[in-house]
C-alpha atoms as a PDB file:
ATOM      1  CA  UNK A   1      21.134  -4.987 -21.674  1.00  0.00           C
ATOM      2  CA  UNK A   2      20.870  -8.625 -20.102  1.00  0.00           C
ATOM      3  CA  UNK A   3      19.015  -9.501 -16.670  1.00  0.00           C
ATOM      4  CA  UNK A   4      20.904 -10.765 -14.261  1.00  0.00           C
ATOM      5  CA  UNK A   5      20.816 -13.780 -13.285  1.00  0.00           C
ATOM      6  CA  UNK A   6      23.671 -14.333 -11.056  1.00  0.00           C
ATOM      7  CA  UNK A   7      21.888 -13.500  -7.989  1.00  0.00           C
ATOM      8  CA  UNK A   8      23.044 -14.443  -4.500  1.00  0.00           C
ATOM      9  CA  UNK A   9      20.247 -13.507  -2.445  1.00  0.00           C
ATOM     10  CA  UNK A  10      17.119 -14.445  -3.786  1.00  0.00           C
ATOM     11  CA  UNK A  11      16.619 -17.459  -7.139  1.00  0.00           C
ATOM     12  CA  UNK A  12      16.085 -15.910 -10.675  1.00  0.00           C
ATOM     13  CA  UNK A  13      15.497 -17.647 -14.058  1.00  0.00           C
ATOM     14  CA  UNK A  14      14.835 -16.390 -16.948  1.00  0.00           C
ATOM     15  CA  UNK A  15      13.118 -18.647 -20.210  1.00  0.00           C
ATOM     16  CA  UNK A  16      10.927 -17.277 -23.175  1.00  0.00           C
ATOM     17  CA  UNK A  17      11.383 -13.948 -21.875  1.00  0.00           C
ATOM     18  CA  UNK A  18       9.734 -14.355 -19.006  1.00  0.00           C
ATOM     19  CA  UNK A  19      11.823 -13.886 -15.420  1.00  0.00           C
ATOM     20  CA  UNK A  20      10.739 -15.640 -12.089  1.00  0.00           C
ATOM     21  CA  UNK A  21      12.030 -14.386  -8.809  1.00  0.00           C
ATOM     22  CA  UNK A  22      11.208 -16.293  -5.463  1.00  0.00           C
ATOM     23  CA  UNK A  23      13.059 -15.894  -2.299  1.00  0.00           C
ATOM     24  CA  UNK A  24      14.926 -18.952  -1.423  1.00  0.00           C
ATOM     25  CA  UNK A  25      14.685 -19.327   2.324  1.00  0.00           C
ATOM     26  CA  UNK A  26      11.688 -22.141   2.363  1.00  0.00           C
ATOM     27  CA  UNK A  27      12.502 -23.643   5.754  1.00  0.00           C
ATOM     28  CA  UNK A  28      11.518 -20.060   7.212  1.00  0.00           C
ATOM     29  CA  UNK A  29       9.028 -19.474   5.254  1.00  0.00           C
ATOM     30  CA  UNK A  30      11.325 -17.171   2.922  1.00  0.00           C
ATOM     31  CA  UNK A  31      11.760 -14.118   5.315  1.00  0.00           C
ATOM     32  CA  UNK A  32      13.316 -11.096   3.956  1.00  0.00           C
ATOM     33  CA  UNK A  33      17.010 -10.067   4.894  1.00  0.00           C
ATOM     34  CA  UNK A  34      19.066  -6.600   4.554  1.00  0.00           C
ATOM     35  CA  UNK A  35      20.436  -8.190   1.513  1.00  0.00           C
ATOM     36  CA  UNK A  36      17.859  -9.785   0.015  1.00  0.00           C
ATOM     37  CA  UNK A  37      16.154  -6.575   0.297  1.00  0.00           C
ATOM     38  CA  UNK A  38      19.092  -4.339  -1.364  1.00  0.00           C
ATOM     39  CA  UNK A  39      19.728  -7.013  -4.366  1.00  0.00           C
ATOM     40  CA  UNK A  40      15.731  -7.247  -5.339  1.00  0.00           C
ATOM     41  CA  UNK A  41      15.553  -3.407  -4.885  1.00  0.00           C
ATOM     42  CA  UNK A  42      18.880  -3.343  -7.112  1.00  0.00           C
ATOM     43  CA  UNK A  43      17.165  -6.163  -9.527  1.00  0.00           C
ATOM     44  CA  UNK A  44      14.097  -4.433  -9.955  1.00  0.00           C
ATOM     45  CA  UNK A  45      15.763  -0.817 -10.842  1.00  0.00           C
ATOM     46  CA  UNK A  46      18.091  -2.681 -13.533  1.00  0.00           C
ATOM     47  CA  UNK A  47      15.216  -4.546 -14.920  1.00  0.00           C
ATOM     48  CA  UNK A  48      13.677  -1.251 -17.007  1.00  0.00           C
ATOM     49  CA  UNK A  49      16.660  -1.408 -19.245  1.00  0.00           C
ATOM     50  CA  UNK A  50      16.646  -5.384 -19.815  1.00  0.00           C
ATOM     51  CA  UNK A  51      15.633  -6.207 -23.376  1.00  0.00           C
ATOM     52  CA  UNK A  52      15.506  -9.744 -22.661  1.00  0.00           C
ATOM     53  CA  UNK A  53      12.237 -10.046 -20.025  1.00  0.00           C
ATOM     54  CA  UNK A  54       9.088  -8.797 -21.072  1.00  0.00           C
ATOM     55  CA  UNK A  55       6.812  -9.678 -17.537  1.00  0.00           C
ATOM     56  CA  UNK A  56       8.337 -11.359 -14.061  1.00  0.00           C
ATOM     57  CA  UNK A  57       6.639 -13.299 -11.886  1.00  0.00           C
ATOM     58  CA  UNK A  58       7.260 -13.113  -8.357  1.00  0.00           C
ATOM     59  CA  UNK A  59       6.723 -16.688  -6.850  1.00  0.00           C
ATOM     60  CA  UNK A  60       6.131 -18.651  -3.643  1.00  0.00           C
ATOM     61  CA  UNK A  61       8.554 -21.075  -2.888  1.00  0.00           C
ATOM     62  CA  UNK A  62       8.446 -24.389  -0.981  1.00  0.00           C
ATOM     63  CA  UNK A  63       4.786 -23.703  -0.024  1.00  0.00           C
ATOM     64  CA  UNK A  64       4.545 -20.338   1.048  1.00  0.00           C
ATOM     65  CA  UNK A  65       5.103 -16.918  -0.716  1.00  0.00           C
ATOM     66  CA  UNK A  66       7.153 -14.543   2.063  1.00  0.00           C
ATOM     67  CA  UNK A  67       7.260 -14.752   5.734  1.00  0.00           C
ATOM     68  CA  UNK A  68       8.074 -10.788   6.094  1.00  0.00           C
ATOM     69  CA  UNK A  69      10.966  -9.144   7.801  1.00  0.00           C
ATOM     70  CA  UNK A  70      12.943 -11.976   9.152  1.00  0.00           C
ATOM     71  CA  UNK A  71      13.096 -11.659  13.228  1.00  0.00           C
ATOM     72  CA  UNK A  72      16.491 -12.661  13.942  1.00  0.00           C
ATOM     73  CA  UNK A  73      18.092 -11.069  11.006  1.00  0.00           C
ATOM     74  CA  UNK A  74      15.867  -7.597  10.686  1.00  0.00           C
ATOM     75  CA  UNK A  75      13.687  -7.093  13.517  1.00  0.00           C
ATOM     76  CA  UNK A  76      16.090  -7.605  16.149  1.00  0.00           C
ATOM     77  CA  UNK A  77      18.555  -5.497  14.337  1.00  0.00           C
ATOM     78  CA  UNK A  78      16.322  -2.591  13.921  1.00  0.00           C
ATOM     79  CA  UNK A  79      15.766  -2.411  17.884  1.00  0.00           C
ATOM     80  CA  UNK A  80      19.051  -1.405  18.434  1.00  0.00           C
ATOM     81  CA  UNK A  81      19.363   1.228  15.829  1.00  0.00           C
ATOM     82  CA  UNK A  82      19.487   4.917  16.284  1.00  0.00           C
ATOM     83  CA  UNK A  83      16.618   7.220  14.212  1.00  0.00           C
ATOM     84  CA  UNK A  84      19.162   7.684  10.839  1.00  0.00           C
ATOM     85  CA  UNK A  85      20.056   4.217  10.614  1.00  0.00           C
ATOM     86  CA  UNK A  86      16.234   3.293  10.943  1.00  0.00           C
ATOM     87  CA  UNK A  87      14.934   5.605   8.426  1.00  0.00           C
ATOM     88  CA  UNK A  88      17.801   4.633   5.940  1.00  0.00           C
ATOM     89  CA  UNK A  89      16.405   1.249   6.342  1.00  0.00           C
ATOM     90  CA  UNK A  90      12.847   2.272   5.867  1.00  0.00           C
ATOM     91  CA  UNK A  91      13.526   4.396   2.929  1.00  0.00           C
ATOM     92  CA  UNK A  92      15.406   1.418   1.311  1.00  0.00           C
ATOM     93  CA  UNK A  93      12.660  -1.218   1.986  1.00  0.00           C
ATOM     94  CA  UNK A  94      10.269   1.660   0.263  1.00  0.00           C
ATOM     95  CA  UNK A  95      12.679   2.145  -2.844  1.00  0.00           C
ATOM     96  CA  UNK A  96      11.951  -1.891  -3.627  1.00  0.00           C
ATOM     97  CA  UNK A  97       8.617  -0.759  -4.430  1.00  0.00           C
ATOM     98  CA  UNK A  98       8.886   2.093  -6.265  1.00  0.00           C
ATOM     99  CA  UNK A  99      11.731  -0.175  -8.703  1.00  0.00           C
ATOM    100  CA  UNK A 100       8.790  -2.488  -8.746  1.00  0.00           C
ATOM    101  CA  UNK A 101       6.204  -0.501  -9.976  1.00  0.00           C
ATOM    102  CA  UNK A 102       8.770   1.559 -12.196  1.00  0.00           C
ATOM    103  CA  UNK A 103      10.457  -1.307 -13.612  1.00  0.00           C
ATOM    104  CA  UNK A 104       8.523  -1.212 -16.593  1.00  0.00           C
ATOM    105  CA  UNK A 105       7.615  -4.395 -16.616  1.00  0.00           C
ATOM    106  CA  UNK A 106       4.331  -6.730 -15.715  1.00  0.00           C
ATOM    107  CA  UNK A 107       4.826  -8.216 -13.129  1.00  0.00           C
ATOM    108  CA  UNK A 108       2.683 -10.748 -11.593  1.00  0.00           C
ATOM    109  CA  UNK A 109       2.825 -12.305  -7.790  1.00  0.00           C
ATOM    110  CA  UNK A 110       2.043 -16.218  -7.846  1.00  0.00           C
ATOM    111  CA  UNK A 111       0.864 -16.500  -3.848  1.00  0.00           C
ATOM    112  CA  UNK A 112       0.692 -19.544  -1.851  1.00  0.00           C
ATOM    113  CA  UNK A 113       0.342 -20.278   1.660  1.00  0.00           C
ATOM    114  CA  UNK A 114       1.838 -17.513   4.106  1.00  0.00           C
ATOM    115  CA  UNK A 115       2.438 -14.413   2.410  1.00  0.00           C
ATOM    116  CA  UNK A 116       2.559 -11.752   5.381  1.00  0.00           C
ATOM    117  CA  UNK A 117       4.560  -8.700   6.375  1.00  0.00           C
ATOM    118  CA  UNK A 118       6.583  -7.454   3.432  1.00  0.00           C
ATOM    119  CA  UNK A 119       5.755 -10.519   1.732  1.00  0.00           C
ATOM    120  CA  UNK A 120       2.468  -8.940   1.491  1.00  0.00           C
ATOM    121  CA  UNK A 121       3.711  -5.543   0.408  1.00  0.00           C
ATOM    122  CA  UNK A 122       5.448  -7.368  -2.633  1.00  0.00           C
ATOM    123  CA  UNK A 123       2.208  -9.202  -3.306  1.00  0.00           C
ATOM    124  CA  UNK A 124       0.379  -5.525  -3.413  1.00  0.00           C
ATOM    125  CA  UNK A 125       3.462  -4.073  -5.376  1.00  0.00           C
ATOM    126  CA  UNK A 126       2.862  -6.257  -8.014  1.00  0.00           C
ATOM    127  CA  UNK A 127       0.800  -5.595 -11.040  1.00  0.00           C
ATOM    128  CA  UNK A 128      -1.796  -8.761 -11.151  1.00  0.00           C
ATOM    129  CA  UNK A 129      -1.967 -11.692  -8.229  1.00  0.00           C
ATOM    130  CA  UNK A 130      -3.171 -14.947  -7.971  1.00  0.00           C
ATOM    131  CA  UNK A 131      -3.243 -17.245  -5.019  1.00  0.00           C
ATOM    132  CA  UNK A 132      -3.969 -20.932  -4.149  1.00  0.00           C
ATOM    133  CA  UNK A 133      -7.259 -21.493  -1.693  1.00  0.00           C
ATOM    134  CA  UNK A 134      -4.239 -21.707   0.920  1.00  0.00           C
ATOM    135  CA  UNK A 135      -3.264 -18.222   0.524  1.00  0.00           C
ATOM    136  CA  UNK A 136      -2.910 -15.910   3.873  1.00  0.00           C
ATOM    137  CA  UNK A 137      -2.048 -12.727   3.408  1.00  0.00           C
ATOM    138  CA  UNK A 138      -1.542 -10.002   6.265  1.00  0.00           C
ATOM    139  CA  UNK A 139      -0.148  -6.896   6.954  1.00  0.00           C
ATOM    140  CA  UNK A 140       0.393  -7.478  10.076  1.00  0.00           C
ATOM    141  CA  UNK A 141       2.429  -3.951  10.878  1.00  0.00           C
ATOM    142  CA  UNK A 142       0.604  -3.453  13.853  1.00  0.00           C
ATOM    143  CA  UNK A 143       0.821  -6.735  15.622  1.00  0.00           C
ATOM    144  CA  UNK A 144       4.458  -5.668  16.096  1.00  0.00           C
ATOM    145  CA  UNK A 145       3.852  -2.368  17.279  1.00  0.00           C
ATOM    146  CA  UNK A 146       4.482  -0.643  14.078  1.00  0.00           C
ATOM    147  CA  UNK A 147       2.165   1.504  12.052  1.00  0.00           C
ATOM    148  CA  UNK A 148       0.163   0.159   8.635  1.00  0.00           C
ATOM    149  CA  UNK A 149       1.314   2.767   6.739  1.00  0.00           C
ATOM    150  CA  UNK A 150       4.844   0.546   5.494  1.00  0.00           C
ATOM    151  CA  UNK A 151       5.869   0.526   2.164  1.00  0.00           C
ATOM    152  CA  UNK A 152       3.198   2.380   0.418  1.00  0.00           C
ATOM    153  CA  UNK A 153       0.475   0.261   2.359  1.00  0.00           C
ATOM    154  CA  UNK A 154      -1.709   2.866   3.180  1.00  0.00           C
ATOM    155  CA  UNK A 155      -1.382   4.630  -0.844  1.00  0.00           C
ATOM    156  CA  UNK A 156      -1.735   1.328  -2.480  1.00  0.00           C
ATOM    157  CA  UNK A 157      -3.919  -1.310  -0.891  1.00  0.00           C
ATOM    158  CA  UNK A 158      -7.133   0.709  -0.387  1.00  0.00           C
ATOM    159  CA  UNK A 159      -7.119   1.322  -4.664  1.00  0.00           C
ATOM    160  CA  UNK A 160      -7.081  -2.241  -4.882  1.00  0.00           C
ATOM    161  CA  UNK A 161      -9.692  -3.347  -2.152  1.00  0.00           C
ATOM    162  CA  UNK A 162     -11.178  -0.234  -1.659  1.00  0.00           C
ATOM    163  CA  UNK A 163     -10.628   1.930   1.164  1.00  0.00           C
ATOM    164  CA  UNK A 164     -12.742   0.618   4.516  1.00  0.00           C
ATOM    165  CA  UNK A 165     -11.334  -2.740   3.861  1.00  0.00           C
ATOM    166  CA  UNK A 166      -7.577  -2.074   3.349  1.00  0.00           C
ATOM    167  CA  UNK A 167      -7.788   0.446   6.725  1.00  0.00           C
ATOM    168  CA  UNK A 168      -9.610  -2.779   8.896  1.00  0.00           C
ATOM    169  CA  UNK A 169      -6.613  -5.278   7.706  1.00  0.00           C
ATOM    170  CA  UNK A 170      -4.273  -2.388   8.527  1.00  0.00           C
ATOM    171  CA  UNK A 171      -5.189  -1.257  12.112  1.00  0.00           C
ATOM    172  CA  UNK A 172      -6.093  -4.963  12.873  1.00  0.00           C
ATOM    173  CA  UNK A 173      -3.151  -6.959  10.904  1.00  0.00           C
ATOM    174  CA  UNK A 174      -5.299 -10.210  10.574  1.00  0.00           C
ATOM    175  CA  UNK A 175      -5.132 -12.248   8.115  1.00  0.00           C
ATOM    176  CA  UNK A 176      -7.112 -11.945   4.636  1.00  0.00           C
ATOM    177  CA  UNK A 177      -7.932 -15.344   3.521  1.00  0.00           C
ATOM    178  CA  UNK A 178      -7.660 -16.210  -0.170  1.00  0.00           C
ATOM    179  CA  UNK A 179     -11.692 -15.967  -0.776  1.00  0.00           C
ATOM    180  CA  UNK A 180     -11.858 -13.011   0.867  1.00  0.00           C
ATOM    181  CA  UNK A 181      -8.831 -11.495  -1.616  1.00  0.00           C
ATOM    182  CA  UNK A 182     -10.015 -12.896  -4.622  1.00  0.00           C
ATOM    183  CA  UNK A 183     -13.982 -11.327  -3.441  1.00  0.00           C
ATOM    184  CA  UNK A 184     -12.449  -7.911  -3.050  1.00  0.00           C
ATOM    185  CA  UNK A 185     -10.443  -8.035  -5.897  1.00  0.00           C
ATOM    186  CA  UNK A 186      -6.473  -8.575  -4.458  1.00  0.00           C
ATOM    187  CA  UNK A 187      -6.401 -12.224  -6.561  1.00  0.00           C
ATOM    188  CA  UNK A 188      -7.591 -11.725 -10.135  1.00  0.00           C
ATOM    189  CA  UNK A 189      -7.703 -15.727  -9.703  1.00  0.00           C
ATOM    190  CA  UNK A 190      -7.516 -18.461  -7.132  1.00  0.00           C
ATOM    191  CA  UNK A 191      -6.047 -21.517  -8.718  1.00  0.00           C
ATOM    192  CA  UNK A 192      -4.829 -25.194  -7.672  1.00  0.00           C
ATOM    193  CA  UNK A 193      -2.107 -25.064 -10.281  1.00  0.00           C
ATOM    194  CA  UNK A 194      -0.051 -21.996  -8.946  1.00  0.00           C
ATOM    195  CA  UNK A 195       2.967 -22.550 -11.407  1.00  0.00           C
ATOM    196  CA  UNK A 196       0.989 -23.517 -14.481  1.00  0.00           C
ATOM    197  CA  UNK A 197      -1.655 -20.754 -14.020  1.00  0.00           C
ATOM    198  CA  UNK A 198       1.236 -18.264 -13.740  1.00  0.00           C
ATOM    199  CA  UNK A 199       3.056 -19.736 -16.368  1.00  0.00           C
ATOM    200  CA  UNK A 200      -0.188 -19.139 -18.505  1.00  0.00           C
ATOM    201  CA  UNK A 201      -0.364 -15.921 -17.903  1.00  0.00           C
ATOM    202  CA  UNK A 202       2.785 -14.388 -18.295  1.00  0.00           C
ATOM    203  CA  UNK A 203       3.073 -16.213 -21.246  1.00  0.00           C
ATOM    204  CA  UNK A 204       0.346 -14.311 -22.466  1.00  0.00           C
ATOM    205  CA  UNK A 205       1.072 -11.170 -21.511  1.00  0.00           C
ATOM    206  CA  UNK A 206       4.475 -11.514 -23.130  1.00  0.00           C
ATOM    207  CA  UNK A 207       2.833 -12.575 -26.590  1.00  0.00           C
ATOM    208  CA  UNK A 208       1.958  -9.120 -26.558  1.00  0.00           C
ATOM    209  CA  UNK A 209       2.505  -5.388 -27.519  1.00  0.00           C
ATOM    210  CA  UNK A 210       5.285  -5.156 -25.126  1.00  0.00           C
ATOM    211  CA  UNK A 211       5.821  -1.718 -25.009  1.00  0.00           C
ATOM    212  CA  UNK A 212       2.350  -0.714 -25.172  1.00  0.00           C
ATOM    213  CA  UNK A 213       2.343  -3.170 -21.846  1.00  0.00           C
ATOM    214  CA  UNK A 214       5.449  -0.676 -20.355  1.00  0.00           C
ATOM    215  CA  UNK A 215       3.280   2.344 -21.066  1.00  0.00           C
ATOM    216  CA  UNK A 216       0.229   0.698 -19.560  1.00  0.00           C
ATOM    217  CA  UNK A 217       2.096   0.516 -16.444  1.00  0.00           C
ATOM    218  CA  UNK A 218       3.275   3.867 -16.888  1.00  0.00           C
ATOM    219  CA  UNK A 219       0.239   5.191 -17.082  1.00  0.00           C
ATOM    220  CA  UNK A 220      -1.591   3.181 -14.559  1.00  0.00           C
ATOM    221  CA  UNK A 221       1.452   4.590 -11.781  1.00  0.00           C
ATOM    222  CA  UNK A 222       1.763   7.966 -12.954  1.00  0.00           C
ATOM    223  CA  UNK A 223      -2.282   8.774 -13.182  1.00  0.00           C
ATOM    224  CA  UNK A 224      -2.656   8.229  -9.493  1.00  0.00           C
ATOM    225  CA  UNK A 225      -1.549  11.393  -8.736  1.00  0.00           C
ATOM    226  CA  UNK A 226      -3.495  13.396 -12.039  1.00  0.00           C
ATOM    227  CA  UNK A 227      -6.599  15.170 -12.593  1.00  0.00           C
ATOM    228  CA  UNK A 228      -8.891  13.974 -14.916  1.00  0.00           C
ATOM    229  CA  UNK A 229      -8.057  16.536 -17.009  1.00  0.00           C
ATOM    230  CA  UNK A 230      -4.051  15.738 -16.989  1.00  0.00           C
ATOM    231  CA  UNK A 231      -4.403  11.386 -17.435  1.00  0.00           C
ATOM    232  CA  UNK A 232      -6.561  12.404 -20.020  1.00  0.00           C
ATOM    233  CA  UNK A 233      -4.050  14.320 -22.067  1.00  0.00           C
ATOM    234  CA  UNK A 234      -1.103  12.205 -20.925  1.00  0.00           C
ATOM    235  CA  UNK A 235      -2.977   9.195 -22.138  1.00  0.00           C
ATOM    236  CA  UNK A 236      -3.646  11.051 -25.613  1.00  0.00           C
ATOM    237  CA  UNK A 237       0.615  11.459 -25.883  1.00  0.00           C
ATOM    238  CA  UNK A 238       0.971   7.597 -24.607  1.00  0.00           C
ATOM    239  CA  UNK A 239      -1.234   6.304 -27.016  1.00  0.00           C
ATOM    240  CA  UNK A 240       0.181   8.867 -29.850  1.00  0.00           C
ATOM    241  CA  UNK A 241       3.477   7.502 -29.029  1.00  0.00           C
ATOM    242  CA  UNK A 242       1.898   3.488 -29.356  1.00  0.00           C
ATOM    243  CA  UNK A 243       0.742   4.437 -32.619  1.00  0.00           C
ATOM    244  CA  UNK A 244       4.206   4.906 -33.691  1.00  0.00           C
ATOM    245  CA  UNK A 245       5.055   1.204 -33.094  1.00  0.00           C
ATOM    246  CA  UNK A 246       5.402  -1.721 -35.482  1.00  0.00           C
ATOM    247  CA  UNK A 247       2.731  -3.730 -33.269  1.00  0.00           C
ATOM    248  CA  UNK A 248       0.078  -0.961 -33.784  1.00  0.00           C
ATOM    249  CA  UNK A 249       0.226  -1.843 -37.823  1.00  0.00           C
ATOM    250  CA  UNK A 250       0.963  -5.346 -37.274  1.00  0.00           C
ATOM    251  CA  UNK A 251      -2.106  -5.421 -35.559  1.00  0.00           C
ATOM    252  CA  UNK A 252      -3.908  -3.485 -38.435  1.00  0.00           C
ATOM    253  CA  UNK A 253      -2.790  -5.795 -41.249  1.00  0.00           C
ATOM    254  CA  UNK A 254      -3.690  -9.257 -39.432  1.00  0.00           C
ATOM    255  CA  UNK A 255      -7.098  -7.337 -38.567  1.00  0.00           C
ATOM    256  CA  UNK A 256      -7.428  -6.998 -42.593  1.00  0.00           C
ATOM    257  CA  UNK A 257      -5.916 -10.764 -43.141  1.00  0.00           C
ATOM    258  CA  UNK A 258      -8.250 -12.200 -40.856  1.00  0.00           C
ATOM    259  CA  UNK A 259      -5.145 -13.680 -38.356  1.00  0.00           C
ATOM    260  CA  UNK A 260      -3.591 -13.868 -35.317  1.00  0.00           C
ATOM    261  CA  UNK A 261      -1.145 -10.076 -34.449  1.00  0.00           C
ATOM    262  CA  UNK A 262       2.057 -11.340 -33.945  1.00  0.00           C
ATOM    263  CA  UNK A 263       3.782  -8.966 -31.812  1.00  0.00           C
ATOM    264  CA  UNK A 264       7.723  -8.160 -31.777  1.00  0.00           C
ATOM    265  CA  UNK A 265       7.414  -5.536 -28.947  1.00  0.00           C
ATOM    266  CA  UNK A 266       8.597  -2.387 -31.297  1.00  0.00           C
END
């Protein structure tokens, strides 16, 4: 199965197997719309049966990464709505993360300038981030009378940044400047060459073991909600099953040769 590129709400390419999504509204900072929302949510659940994109990168556009929620086409809206209508929204706007982090794929968020709102979310959704020094990310729930806990917020952030400093950008919705992300570990990297450094990466990631890299991911989703005792053992059948692969004995035999694996992703 092919990725789709033929996307109306949101700009997708795809080149050496490596996809990038951005939102495409950059004279609004790329806010998020109903539709925008359904079609990445819809993206994102396709994507673990693509053969043809081994790691995405989610990336800023015109400046800035994602505005949130747009206020004249979602927040407005949602004012008038009764409970069920509200909740199917919520629920929806929740299911973009879980295709995210089931996808089975990398996926790495390239972050410039205002990243806020659900912009942020997707930022934290993602699997590895890097930012320029002009980075601003918020989660700014609160500042609009909502609660922090959107999107997996309150499940997610605090195992990145730990948990006292997820719950004081939560109940105060300020912004976390791009030193303070990359200190706490958000950014892996803070970079003046956001599409090169990206570029780099996911280049690198897709040079190898592919579907060892789906089963990292796997693992790294599933475990959060295992004993020791149970990643343990389901890490034991993950890597049993890796061991099956043509990678894990490519790897062996350029070991022995003294070169370079060269991995096919089988």
């Amino acid at each position: 199965m092919s990725t789709r590129t033929d996307v109306r709400h949101f700009n997708c390419r795809i080149e050496d197997r490596i996809a990038t999504v951005q939102l495409d509204r950059p004279d609004r900072k790329n806010p998020l719309t109903f539709d925008s929302y359904a079609e990445l949510r819809d993206w994102f659940r396709d994507l673990v049966y693509a053969e043809d994109v081994d790691v995405v990168i989610f990336a800023a556009n015109g400046g800035n990464f994602s505005s949130g929620g747009d206020v004249h086409d979602i927040i407005g809206p949602l004012t008038r709505m009764d409970m069920k209508d509200l909740l199917t929204f919520t629920r929806m706007t929740g299911d973009l993360v879980k295709a995210m982090v089931n996808c089975g794929k990398p996926v790495i968020a390239a972050v410039d300038g205002i990243c806020v709102g659900a912009g942020a979310i997707i930022a934290m959704a993602s699997d590895l981030r890097i930012a320029t020094p002009e980075a601003k990310c918020a989660f700014l729930f609160t500042r609009v009378g909502l609660a922090g806990c959107d999107m997996g917020a309150c499940a997610i952030l605090p195992r990145i940044i730990g948990q006292g400093r997820a719950a004081e950008l939560l109940y105060t919705g300020r912004s976390m400047s791009a030193e303070e992300g990359h200190a706490w570990g958000f950014y892996t990297a803070l970079t003046d060459d956001l599409d090169t450094d990206a570029r780099a990466l996911a280049s690198r990631i897709a040079a190898g073991p592919n579907f060892a890299h789906m089963m990292t991911k796997t693992m790294l989703a599933q475990e959060w909600s295992m004993s020791i005792e149970q990643a343990i053992e389901a890490e034991a059948q993950a890597q049993a099953i890796c061991m099956q692969t043509g990678d894990f004995e490519r790897a062996y035999r350029a070991f022995v040769a003294k070169e370079k694996p060269v991995f096919e992703g089988n």
